[in-house]
N, C-alpha and C. Protein backbone atom coordinates (compact mmCIF):
# COMPACT_ATOMS: atom_id res chain seq x y z
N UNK A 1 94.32 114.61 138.25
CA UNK A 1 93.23 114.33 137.31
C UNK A 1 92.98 112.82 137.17
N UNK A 2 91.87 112.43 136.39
CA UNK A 2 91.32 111.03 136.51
C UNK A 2 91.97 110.38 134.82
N UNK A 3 93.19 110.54 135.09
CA UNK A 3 93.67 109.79 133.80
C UNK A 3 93.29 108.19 133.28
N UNK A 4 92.61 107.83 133.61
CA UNK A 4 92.14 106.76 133.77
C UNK A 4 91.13 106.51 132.36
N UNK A 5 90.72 107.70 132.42
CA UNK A 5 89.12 107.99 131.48
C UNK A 5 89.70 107.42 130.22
N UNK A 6 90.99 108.28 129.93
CA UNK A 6 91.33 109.14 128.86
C UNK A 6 92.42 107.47 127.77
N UNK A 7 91.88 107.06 126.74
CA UNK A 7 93.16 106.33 125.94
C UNK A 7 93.68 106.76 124.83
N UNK A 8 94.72 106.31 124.36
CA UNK A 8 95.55 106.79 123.20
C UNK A 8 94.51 106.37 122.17
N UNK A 9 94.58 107.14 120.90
CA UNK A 9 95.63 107.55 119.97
C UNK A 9 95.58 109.85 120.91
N UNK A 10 94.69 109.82 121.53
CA UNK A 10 94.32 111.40 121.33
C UNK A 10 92.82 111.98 122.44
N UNK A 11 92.87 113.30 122.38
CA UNK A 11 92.38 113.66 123.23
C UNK A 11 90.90 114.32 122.19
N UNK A 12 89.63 114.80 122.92
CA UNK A 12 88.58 115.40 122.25
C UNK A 12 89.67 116.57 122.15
N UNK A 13 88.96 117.62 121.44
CA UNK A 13 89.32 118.96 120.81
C UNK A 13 88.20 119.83 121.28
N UNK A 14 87.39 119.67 122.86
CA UNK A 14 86.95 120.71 123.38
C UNK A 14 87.99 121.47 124.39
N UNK A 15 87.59 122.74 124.23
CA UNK A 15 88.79 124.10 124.55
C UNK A 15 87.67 124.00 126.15
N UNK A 16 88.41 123.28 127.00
CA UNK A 16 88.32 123.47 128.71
C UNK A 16 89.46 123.42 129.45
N UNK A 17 90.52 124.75 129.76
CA UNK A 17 91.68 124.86 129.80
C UNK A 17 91.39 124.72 131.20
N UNK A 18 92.67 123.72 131.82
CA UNK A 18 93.04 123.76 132.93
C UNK A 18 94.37 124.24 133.54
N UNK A 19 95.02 125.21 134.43
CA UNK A 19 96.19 124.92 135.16
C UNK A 19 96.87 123.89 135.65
N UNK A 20 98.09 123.45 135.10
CA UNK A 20 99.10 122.40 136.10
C UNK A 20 99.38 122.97 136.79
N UNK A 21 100.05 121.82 137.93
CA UNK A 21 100.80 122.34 138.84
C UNK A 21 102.47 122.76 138.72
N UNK A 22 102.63 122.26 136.94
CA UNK A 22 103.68 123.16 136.11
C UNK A 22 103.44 124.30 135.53
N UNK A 23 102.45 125.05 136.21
CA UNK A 23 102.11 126.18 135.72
C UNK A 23 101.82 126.65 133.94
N UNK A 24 101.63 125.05 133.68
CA UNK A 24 101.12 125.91 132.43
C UNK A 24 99.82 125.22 131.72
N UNK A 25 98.91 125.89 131.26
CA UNK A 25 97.43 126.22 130.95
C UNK A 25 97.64 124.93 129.84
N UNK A 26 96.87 124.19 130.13
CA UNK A 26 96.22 122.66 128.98
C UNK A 26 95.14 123.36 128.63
N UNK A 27 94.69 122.87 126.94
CA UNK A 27 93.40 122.97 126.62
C UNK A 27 92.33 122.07 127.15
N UNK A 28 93.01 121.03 127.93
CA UNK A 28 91.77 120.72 128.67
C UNK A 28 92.65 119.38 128.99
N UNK A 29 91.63 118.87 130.22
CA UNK A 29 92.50 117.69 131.45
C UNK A 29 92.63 116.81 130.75
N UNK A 30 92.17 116.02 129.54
CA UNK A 30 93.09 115.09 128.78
C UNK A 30 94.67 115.57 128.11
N UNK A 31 94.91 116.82 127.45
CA UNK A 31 95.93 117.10 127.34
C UNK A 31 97.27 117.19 128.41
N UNK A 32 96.31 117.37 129.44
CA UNK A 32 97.03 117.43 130.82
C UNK A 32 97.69 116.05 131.04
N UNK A 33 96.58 114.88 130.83
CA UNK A 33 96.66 113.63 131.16
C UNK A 33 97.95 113.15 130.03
N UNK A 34 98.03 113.30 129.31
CA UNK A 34 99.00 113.24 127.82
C UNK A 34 100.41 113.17 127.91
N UNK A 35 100.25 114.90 128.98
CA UNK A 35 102.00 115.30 128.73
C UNK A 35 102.40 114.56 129.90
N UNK A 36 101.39 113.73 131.26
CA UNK A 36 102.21 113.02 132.65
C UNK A 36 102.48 112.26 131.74
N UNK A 37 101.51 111.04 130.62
CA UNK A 37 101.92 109.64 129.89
C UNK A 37 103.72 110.24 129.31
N UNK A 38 103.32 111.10 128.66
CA UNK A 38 104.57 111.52 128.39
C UNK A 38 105.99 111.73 128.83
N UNK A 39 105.88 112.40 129.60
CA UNK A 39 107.06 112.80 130.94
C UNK A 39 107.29 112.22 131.77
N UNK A 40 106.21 111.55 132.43
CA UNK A 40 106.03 110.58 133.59
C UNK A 40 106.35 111.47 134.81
N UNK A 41 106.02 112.69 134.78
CA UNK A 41 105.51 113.61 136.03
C UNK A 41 104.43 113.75 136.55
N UNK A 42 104.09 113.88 137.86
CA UNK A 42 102.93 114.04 138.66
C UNK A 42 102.45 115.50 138.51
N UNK A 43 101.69 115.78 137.41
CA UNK A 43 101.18 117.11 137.53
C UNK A 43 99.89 117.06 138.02
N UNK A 44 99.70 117.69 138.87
CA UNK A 44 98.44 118.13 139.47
C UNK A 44 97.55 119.03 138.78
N UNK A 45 96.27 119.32 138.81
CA UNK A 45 95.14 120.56 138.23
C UNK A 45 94.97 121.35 139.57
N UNK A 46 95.88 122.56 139.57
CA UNK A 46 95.59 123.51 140.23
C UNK A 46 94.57 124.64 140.09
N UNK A 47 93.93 124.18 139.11
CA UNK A 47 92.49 125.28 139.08
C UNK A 47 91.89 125.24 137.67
N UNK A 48 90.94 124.97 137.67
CA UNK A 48 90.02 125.18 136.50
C UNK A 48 90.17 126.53 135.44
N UNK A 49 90.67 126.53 134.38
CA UNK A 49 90.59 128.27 133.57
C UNK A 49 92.27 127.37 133.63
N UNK A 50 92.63 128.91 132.35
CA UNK A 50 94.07 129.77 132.15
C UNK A 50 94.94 129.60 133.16
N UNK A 51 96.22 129.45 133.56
CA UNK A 51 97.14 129.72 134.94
C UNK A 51 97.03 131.42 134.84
């Protein structure tokens, strides 16, 4: 994803769930972007929707 976009404090609160490539469903690619700042893992968007 284009984490780039996205700065702290927080993400919008539109519901556009994506799949990681940790298999589990974000409410949408800033949350995604959040938990790599977080973890400092390379998660990938394996598909648009729910896993």
């Amino acid at each position: 994803p284009n984490c780039n976009q996205y700065r702290l404090p927080g993400c919008p609160r539109d519901f556009n769930p994506v799949c990681g490539s940790d298999m589990s469903t974000y409410a949408n690619e800033c949350t995604l972007c959040m938990k790599i700042r977080e973890d400092g893992h390379d998660i990938k968007i394996i598909r648009n929707g729910p896993c």
